[in-house]
C-alpha atoms as a PDB file:
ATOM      1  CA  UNK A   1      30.092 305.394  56.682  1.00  0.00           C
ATOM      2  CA  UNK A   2      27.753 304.154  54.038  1.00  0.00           C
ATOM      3  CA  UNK A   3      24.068 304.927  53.171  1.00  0.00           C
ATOM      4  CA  UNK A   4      21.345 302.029  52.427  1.00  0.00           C
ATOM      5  CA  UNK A   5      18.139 302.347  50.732  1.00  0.00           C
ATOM      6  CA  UNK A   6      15.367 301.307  52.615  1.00  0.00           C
ATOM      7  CA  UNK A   7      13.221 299.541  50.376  1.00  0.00           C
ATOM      8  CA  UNK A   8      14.397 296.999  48.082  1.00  0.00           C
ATOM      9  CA  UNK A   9      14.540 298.674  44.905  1.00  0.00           C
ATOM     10  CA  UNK A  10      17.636 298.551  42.043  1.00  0.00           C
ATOM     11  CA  UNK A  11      18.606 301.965  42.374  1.00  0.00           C
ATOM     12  CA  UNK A  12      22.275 303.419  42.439  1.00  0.00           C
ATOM     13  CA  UNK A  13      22.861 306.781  43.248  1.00  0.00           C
ATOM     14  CA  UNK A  14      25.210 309.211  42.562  1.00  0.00           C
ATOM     15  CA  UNK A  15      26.947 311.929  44.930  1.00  0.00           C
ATOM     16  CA  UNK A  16      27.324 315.320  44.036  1.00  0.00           C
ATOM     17  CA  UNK A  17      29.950 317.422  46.426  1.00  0.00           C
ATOM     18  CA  UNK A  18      28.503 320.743  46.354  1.00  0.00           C
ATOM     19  CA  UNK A  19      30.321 321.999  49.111  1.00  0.00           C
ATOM     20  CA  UNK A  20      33.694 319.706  50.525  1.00  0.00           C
ATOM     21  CA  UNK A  21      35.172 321.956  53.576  1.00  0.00           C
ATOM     22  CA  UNK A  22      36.346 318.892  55.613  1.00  0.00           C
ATOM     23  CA  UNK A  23      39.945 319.902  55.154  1.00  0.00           C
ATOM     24  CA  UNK A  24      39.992 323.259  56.271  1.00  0.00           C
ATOM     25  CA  UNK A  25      38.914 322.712  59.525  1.00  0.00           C
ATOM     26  CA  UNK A  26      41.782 323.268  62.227  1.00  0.00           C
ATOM     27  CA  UNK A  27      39.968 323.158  66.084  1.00  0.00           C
ATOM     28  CA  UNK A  28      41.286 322.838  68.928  1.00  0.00           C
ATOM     29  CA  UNK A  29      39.553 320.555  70.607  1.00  0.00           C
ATOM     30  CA  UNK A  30      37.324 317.470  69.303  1.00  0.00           C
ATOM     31  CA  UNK A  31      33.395 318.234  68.939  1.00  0.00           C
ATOM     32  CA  UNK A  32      31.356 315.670  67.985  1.00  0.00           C
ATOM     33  CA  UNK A  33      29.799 316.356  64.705  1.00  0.00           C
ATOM     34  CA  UNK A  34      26.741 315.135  63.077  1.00  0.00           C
ATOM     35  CA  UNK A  35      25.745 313.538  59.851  1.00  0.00           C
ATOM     36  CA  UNK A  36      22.394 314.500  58.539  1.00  0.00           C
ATOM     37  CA  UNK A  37      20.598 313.023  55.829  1.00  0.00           C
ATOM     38  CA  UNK A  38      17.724 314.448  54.284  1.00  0.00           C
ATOM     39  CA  UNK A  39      15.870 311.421  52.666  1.00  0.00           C
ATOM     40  CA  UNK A  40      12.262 310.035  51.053  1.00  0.00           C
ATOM     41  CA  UNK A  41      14.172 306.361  50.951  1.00  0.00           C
ATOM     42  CA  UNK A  42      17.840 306.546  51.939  1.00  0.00           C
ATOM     43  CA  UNK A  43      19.059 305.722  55.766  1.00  0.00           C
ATOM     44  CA  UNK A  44      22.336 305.562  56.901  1.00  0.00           C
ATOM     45  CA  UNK A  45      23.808 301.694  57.813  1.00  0.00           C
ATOM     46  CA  UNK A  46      22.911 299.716  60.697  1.00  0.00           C
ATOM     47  CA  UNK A  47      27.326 300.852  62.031  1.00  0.00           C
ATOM     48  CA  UNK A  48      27.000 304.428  61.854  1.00  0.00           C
ATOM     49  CA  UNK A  49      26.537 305.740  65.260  1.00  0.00           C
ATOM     50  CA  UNK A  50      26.529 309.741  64.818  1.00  0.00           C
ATOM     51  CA  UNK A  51      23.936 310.019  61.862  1.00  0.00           C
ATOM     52  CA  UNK A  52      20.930 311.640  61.569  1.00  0.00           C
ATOM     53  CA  UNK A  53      18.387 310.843  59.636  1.00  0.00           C
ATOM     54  CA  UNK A  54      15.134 312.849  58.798  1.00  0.00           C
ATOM     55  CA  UNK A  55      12.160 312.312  56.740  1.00  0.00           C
ATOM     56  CA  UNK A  56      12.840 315.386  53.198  1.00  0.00           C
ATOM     57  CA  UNK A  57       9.676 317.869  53.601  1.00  0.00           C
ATOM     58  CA  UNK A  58       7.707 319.023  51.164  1.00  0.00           C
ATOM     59  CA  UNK A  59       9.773 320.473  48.232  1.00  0.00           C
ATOM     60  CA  UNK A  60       8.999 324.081  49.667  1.00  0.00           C
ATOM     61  CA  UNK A  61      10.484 323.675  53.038  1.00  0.00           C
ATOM     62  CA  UNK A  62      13.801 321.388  52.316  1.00  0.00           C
ATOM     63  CA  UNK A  63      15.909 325.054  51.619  1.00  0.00           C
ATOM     64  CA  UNK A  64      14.804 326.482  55.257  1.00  0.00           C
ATOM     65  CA  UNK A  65      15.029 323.044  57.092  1.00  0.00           C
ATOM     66  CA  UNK A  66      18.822 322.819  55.411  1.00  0.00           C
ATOM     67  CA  UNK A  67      19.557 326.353  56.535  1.00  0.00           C
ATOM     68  CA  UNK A  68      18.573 325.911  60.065  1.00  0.00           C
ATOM     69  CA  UNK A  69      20.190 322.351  60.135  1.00  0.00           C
ATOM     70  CA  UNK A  70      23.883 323.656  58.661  1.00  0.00           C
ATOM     71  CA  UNK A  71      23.684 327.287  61.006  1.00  0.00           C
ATOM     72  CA  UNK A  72      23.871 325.343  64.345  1.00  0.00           C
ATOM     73  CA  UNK A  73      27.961 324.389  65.396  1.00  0.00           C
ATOM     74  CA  UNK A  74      27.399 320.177  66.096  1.00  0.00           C
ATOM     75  CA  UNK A  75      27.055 319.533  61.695  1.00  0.00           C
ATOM     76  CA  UNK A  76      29.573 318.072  59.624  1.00  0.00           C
ATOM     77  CA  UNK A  77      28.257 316.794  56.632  1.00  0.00           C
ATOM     78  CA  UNK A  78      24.364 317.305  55.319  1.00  0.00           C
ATOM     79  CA  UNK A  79      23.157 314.991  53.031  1.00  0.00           C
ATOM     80  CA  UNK A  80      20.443 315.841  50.546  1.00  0.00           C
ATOM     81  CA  UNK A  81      18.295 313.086  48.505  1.00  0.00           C
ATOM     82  CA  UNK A  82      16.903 314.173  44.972  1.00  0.00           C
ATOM     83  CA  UNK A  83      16.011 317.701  45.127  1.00  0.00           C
ATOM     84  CA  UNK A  84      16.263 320.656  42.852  1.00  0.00           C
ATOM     85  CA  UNK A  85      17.398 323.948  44.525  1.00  0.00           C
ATOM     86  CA  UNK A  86      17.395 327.480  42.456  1.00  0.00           C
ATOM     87  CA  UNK A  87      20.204 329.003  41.317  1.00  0.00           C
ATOM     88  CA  UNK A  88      20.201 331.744  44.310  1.00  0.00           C
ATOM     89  CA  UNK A  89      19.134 328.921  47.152  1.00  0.00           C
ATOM     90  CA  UNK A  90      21.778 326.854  45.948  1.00  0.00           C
ATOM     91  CA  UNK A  91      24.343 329.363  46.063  1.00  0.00           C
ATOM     92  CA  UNK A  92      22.783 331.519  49.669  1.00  0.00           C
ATOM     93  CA  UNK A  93      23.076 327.026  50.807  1.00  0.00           C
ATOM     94  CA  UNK A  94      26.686 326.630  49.172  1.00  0.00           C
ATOM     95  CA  UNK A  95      28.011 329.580  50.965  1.00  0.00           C
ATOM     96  CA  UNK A  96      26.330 328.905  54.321  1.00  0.00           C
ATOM     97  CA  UNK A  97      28.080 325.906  54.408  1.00  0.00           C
ATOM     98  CA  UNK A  98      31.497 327.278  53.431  1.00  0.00           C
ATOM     99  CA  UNK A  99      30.483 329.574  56.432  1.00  0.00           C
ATOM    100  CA  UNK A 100      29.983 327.012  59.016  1.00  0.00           C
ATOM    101  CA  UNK A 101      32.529 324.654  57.255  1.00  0.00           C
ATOM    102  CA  UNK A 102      29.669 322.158  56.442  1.00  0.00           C
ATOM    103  CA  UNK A 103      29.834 319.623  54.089  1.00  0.00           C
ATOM    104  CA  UNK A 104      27.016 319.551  51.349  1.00  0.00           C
ATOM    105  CA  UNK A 105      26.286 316.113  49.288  1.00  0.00           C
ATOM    106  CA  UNK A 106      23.654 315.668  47.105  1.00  0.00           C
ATOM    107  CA  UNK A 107      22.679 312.619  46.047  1.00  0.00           C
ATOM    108  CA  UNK A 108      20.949 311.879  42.930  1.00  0.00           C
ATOM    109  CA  UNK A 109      19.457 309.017  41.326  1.00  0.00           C
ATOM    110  CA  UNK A 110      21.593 307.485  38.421  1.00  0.00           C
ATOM    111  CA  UNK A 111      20.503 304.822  35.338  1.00  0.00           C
ATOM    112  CA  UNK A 112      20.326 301.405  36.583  1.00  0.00           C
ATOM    113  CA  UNK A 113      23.654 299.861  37.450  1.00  0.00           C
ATOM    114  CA  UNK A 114      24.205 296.822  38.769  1.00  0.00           C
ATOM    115  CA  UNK A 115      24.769 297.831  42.510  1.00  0.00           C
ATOM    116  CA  UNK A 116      24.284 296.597  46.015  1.00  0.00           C
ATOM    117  CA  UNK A 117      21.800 299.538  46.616  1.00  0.00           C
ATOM    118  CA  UNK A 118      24.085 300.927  49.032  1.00  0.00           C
ATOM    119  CA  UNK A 119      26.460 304.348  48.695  1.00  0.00           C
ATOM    120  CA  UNK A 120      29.977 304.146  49.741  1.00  0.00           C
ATOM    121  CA  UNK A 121      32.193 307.365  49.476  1.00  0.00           C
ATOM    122  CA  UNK A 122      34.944 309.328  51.166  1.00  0.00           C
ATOM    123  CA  UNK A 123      32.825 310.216  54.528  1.00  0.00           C
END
């Protein structure tokens, strides 16, 4: 899976793993699993077929919209573009995740590099 910048800009960003439960995970059966991405400029690639992208809210709302996307059962990994959480919604976010065995990745803006504008990692 890979994440594109929308507009054609020379930016590289950097992930951040706040949270990494992929490997703990041990169902029984195969549910499908979304990706979310919370994002002013970032979309996910043309290939990726169970990604969801949504437009970041105002800084005062991204906490609750993360907390009501990572408490329902169909999320495996939630994306976050460029934001700043305190200390105690960072860890009360961290731990939900942990809870629901949620991946949590945010991804910052780094110095320019020379890049292709596009984020590759381990998801």
């Amino acid at each position: 899976m890979s994440i594109s910048t929308q507009h054609a800009r020379n930016t590289h960003y950097t992930s951040q793993v706040l949270s990494n439960v992929s490997g703990t995970c041990n169902a029984t059966r195969t549910v499908r699993k979304w990706h979310y991405l919370l994002s002013d400029t970032l979309r996910f690639s043309d290939t990726q077929t169970n990604g969801i992208r949504i437009q970041k809210p105002i800084t005062e709302l991204v906490f609750d919209y993360c907390v009501k996307i990572v408490s329902h059962q169909q999320v495996d990994t939630l994306y976050i573009e460029q934001h700043r959480f305190t200390a105690s919604e960072l860890f009360n976010l961290t731990m939900l995740c942990k809870n629901k065995q949620v991946n949590l990745v945010h991804l910052t803006k780094a110095p320019y590099e020379q890049s292709k504008n596009v984020i590759y990692g381990p998801w």
